[in-house]
N, C-alpha and C. Protein backbone atom coordinates (compact mmCIF):
# COMPACT_ATOMS: atom_id res chain seq x y z
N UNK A 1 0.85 -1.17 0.00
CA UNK A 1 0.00 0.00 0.00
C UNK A 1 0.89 1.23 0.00
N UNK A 2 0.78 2.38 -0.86
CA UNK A 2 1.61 3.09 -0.93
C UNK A 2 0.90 4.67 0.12
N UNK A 3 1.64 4.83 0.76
CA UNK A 3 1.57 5.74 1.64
C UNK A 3 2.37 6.92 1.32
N UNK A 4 1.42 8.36 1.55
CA UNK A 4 2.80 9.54 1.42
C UNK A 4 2.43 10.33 3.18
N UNK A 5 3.88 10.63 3.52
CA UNK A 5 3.60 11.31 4.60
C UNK A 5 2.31 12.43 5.00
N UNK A 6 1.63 12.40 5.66
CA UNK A 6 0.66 12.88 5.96
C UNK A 6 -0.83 12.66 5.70
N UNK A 7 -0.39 11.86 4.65
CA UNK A 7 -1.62 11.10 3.79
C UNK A 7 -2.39 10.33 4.60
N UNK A 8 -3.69 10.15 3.95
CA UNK A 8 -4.62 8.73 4.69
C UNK A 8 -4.28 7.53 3.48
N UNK A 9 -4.18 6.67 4.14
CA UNK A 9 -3.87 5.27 3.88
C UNK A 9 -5.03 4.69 2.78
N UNK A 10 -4.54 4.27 1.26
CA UNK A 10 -5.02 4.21 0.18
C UNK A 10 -6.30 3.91 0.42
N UNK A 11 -6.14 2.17 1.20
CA UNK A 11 -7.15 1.79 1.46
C UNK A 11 -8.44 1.91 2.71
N UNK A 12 -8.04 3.22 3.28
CA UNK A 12 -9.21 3.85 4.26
C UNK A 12 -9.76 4.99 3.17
N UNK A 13 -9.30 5.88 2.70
CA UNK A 13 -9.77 6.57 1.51
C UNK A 13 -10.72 6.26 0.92
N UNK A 14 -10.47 4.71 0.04
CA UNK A 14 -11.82 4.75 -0.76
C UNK A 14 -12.64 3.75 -0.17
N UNK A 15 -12.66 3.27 0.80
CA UNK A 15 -13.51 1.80 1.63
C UNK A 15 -14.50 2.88 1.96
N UNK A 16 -15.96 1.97 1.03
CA UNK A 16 -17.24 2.13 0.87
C UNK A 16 -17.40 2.11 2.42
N UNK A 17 -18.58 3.37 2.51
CA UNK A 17 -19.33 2.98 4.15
C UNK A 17 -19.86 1.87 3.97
N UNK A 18 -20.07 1.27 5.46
CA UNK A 18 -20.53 -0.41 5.63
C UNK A 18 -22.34 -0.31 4.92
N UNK A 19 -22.90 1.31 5.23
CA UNK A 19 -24.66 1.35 4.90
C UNK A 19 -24.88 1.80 3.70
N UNK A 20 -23.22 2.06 2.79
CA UNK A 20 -23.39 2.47 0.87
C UNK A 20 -24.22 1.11 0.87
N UNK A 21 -25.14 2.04 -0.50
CA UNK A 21 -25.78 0.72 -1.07
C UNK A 21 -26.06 1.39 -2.35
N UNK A 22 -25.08 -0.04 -3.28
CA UNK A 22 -25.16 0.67 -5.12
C UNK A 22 -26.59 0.69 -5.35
N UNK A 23 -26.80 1.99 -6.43
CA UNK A 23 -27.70 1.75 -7.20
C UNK A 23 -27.43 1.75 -8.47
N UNK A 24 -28.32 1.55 -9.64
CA UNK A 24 -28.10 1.42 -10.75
C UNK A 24 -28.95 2.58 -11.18
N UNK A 25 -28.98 3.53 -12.25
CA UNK A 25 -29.43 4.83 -13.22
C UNK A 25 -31.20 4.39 -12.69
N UNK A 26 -31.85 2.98 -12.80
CA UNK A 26 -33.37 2.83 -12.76
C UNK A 26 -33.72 3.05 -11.65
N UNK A 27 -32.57 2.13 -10.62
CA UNK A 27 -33.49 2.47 -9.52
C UNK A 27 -33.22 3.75 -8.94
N UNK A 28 -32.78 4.52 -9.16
CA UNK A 28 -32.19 5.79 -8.66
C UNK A 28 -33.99 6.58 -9.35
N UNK A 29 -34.10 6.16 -10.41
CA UNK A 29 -35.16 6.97 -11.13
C UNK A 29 -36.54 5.86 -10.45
N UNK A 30 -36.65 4.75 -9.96
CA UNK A 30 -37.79 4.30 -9.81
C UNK A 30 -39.21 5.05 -9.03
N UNK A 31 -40.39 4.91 -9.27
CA UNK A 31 -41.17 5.60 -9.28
C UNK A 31 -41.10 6.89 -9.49
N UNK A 32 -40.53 7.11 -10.37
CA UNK A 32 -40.81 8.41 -10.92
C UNK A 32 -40.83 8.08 -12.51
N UNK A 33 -40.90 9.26 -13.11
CA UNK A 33 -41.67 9.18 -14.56
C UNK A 33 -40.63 9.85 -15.64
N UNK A 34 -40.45 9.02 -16.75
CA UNK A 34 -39.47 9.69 -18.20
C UNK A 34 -40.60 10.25 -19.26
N UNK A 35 -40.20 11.68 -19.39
CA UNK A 35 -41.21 12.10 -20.81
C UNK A 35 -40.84 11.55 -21.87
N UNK A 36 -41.19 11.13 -23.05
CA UNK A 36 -40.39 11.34 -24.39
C UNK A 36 -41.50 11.37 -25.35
N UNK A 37 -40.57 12.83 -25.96
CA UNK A 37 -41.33 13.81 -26.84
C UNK A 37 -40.49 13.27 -28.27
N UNK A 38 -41.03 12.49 -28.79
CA UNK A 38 -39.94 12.11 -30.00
C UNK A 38 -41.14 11.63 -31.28
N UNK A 39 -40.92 12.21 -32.44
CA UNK A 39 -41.98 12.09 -33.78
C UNK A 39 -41.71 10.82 -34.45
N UNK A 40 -39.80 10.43 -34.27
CA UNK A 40 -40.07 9.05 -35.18
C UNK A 40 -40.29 8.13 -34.82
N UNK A 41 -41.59 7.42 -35.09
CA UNK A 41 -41.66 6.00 -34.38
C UNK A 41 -41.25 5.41 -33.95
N UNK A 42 -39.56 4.54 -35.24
CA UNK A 42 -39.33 3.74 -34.17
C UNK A 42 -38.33 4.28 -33.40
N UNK A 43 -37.72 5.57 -33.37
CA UNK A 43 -36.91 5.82 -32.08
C UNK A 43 -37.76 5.95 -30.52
N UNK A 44 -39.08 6.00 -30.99
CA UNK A 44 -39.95 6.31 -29.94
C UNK A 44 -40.11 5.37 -29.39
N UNK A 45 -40.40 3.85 -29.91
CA UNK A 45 -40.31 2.80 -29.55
C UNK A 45 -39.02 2.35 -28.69
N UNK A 46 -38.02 2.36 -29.42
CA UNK A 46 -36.91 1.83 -28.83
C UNK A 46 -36.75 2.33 -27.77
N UNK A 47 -36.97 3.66 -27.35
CA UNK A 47 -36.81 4.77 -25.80
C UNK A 47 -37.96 4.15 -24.82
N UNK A 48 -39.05 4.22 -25.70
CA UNK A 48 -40.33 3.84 -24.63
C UNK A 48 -39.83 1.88 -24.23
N UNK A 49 -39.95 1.58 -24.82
CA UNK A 49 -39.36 -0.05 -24.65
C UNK A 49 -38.11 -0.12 -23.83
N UNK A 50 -37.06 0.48 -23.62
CA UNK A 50 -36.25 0.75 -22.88
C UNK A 50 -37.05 0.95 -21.29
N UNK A 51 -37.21 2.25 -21.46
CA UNK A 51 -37.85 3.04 -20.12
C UNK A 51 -38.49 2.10 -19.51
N UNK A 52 -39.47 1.51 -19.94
CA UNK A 52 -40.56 0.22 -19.34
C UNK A 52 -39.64 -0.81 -19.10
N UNK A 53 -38.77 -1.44 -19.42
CA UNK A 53 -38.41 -2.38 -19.62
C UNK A 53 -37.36 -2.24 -17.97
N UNK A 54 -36.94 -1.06 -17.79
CA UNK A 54 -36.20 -0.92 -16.29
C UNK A 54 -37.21 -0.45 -15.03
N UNK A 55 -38.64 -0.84 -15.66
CA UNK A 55 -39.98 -0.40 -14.33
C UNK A 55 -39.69 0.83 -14.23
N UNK A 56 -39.87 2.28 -15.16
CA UNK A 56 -40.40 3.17 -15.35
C UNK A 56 -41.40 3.63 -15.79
N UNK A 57 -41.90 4.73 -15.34
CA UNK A 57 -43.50 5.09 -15.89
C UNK A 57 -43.09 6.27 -16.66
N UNK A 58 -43.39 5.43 -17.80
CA UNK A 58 -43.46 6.19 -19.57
C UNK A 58 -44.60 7.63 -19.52
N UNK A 59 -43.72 8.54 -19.99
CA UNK A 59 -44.98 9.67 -20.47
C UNK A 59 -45.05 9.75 -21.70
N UNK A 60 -45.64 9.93 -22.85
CA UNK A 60 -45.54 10.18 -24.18
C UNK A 60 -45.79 11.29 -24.28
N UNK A 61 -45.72 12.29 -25.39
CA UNK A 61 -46.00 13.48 -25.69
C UNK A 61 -45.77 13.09 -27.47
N UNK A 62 -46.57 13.95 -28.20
CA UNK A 62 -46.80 14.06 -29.72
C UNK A 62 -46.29 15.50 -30.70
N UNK A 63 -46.15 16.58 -29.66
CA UNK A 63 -45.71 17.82 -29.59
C UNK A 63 -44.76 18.32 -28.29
N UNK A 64 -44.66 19.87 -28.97
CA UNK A 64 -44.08 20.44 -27.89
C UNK A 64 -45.09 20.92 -27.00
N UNK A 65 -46.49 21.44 -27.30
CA UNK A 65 -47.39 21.91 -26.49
C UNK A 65 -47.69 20.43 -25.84
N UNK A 66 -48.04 19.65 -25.75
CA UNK A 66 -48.31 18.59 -24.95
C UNK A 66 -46.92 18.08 -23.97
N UNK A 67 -45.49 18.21 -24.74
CA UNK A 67 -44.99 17.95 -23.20
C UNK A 67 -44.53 18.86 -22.31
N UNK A 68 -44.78 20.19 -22.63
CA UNK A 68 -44.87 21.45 -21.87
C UNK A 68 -45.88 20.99 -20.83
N UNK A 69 -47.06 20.92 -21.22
CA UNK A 69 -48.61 20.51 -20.10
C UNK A 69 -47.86 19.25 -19.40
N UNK A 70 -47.56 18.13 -20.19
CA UNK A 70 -46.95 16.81 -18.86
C UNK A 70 -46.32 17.94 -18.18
N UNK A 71 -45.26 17.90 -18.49
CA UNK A 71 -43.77 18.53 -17.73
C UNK A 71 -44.42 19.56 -16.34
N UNK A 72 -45.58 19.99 -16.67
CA UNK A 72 -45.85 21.05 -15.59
C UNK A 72 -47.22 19.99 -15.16
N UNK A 73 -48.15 19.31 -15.18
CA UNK A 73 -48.92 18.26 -14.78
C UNK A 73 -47.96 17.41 -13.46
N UNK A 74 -47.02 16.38 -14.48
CA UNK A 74 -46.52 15.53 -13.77
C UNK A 74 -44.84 15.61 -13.04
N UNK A 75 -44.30 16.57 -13.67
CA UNK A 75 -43.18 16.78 -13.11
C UNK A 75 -41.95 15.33 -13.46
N UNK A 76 -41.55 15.38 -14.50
CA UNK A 76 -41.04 13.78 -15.08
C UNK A 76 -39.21 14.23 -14.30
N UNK A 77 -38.64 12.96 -13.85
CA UNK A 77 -37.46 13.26 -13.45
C UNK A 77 -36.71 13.29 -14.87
N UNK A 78 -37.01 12.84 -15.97
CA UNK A 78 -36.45 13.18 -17.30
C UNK A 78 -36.60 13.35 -18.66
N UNK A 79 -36.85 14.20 -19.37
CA UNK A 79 -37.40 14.42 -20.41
C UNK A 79 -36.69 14.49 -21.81
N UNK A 80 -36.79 13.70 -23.01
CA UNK A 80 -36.15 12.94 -23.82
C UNK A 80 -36.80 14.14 -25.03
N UNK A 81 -36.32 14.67 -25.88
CA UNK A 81 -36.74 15.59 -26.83
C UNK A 81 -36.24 15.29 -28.00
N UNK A 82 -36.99 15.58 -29.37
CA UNK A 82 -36.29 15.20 -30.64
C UNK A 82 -36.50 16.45 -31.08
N UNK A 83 -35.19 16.83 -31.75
CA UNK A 83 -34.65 18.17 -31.77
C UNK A 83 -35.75 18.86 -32.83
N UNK A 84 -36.36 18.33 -33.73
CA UNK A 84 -36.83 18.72 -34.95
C UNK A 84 -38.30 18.42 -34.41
N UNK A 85 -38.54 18.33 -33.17
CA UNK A 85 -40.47 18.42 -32.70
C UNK A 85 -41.52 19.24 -32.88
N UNK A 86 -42.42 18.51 -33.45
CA UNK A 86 -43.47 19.62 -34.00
C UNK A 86 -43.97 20.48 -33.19
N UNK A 87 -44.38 21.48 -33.69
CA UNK A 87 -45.33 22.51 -33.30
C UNK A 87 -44.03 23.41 -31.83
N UNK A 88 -42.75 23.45 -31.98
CA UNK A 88 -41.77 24.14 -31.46
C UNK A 88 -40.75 23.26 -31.24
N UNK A 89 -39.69 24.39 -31.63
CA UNK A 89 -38.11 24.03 -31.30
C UNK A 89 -37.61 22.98 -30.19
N UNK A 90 -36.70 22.02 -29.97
CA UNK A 90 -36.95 21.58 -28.73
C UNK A 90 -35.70 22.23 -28.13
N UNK A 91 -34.94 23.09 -28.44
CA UNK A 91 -34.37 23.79 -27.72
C UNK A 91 -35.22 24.94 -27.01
N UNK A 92 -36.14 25.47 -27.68
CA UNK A 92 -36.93 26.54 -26.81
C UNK A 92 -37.64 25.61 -25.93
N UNK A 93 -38.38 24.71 -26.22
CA UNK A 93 -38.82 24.26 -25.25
C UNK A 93 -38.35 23.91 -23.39
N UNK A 94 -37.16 23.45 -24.20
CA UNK A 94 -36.05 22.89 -22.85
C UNK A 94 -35.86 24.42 -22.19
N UNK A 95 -35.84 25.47 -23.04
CA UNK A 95 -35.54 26.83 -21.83
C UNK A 95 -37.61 26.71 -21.21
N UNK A 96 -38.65 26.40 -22.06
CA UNK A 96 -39.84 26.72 -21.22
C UNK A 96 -39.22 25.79 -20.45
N UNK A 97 -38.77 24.51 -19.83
CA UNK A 97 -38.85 23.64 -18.65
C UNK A 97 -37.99 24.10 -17.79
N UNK A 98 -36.86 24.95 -18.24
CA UNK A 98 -36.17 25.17 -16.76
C UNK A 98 -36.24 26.74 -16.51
N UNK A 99 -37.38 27.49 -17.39
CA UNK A 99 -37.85 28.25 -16.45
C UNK A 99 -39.41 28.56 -16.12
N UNK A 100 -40.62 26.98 -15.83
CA UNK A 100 -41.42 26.82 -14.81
C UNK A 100 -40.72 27.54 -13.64
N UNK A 101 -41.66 28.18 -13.16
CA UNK A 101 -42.20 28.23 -11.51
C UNK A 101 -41.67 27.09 -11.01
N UNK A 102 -41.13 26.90 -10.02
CA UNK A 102 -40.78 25.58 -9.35
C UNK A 102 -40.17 24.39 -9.45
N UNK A 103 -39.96 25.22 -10.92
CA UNK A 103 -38.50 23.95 -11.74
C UNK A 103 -37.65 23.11 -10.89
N UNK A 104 -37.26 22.32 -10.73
CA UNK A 104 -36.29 21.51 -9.41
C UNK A 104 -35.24 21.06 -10.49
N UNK A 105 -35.03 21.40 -11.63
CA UNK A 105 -33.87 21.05 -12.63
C UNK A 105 -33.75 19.97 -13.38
N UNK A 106 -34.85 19.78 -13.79
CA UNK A 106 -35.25 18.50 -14.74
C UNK A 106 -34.58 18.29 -15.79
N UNK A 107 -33.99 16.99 -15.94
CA UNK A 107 -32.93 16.55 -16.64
C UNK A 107 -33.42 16.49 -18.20
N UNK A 108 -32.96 17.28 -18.74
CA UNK A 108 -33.63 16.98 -20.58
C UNK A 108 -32.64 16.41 -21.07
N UNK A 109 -32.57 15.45 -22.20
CA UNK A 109 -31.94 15.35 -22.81
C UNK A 109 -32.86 15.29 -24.65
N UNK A 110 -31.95 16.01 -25.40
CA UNK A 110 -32.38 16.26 -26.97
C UNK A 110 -31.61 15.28 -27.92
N UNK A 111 -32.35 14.80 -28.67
CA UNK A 111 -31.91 13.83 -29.81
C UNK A 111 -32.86 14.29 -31.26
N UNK A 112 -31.55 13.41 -31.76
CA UNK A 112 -31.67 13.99 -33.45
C UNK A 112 -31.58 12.83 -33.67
N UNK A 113 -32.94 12.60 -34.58
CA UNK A 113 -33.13 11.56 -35.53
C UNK A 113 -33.01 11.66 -37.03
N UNK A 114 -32.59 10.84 -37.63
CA UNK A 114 -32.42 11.18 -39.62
C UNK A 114 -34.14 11.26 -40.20
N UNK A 115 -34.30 12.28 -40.52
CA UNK A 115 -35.73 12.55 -41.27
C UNK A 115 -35.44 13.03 -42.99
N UNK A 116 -36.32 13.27 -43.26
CA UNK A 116 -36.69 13.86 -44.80
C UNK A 116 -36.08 14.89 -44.62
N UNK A 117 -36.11 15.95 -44.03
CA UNK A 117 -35.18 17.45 -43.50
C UNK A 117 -33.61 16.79 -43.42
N UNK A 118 -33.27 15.51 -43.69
CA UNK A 118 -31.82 15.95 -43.48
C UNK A 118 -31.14 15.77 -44.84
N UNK A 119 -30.42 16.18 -45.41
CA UNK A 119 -29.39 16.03 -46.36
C UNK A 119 -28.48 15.06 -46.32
N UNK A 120 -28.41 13.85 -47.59
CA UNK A 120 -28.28 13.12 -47.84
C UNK A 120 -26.91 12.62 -46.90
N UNK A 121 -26.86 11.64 -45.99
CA UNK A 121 -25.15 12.14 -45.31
C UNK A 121 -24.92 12.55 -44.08
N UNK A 122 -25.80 13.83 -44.00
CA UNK A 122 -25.93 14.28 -42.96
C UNK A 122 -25.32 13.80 -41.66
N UNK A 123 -26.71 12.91 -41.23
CA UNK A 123 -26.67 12.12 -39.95
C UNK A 123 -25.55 10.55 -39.85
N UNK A 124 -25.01 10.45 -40.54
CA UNK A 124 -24.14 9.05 -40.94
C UNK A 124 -23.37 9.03 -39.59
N UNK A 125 -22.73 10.21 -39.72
CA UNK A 125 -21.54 10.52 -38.15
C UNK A 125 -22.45 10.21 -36.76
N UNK A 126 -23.25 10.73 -36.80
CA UNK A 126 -23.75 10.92 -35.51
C UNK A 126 -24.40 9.30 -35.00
N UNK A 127 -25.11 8.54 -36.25
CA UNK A 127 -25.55 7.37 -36.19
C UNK A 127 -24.45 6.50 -35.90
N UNK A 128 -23.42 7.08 -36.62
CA UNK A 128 -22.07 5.85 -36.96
C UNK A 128 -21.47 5.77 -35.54
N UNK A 129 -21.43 7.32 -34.88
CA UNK A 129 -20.91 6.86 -33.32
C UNK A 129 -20.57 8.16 -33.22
């Protein structure tokens, strides 16, 4: 064990308290709720099938005016956006969610899916990795 003068001893440093107890990303989120505001099917699928699949309660939304109303209804610990969402930007949107009244800092995250709007190519990188 390598020790430097004055130091605490490697292995008191990182030794887990005896009452840590891991969690994993679901259960950290269990009973609580994921929005996802996403137009292409099957990315909508694959997210919603995910979410359920770790015992989360799925919100759907079809627009941006509908997951504005969830988002302030139910209060989702995370909200999934596809950048190109109808009926508003999902970057404006993400500023309406973190500035609700009473916002507690709801985690958005925005995705881009390959549509008819993209140019041939486009999205290859972003799909490819």
């Amino acid at each position: 064990m390598l020790e430097l003068e004055g130091s605490v001893p490697m292995e008191t440093a990182v030794a887990p308290a005896d009452d840590a107890v891991a969690t994993s990303p679901a259960q950290a989120l269990q009973d609580q709720s994921v929005l996802v505001a996403v137009q292409d099917p099957k990315t909508a699928a694959i997210l919603s099938e995910a979410i359920q699949a770790d015992g989360l309660s799925l919100l759907r939304a079809d627009d941006a005016e509908e997951a504005l109303a969830l988002v302030r209804r139910k209060r989702p610990a995370l909200v999934i956006l596809e950048r190109g969402l109808a009926s508003g930007d999902a970057l404006h949107l993400c500023r309406a969610i973190r500035a609700e009244p009473g916002a507690y800092g709801e985690d958005v995250v925005i995705v881009r899916t390959p549509g008819p709007a993209c140019a041939p190519g486009c999205c290859e990188g972003r799909v490819v990795g």
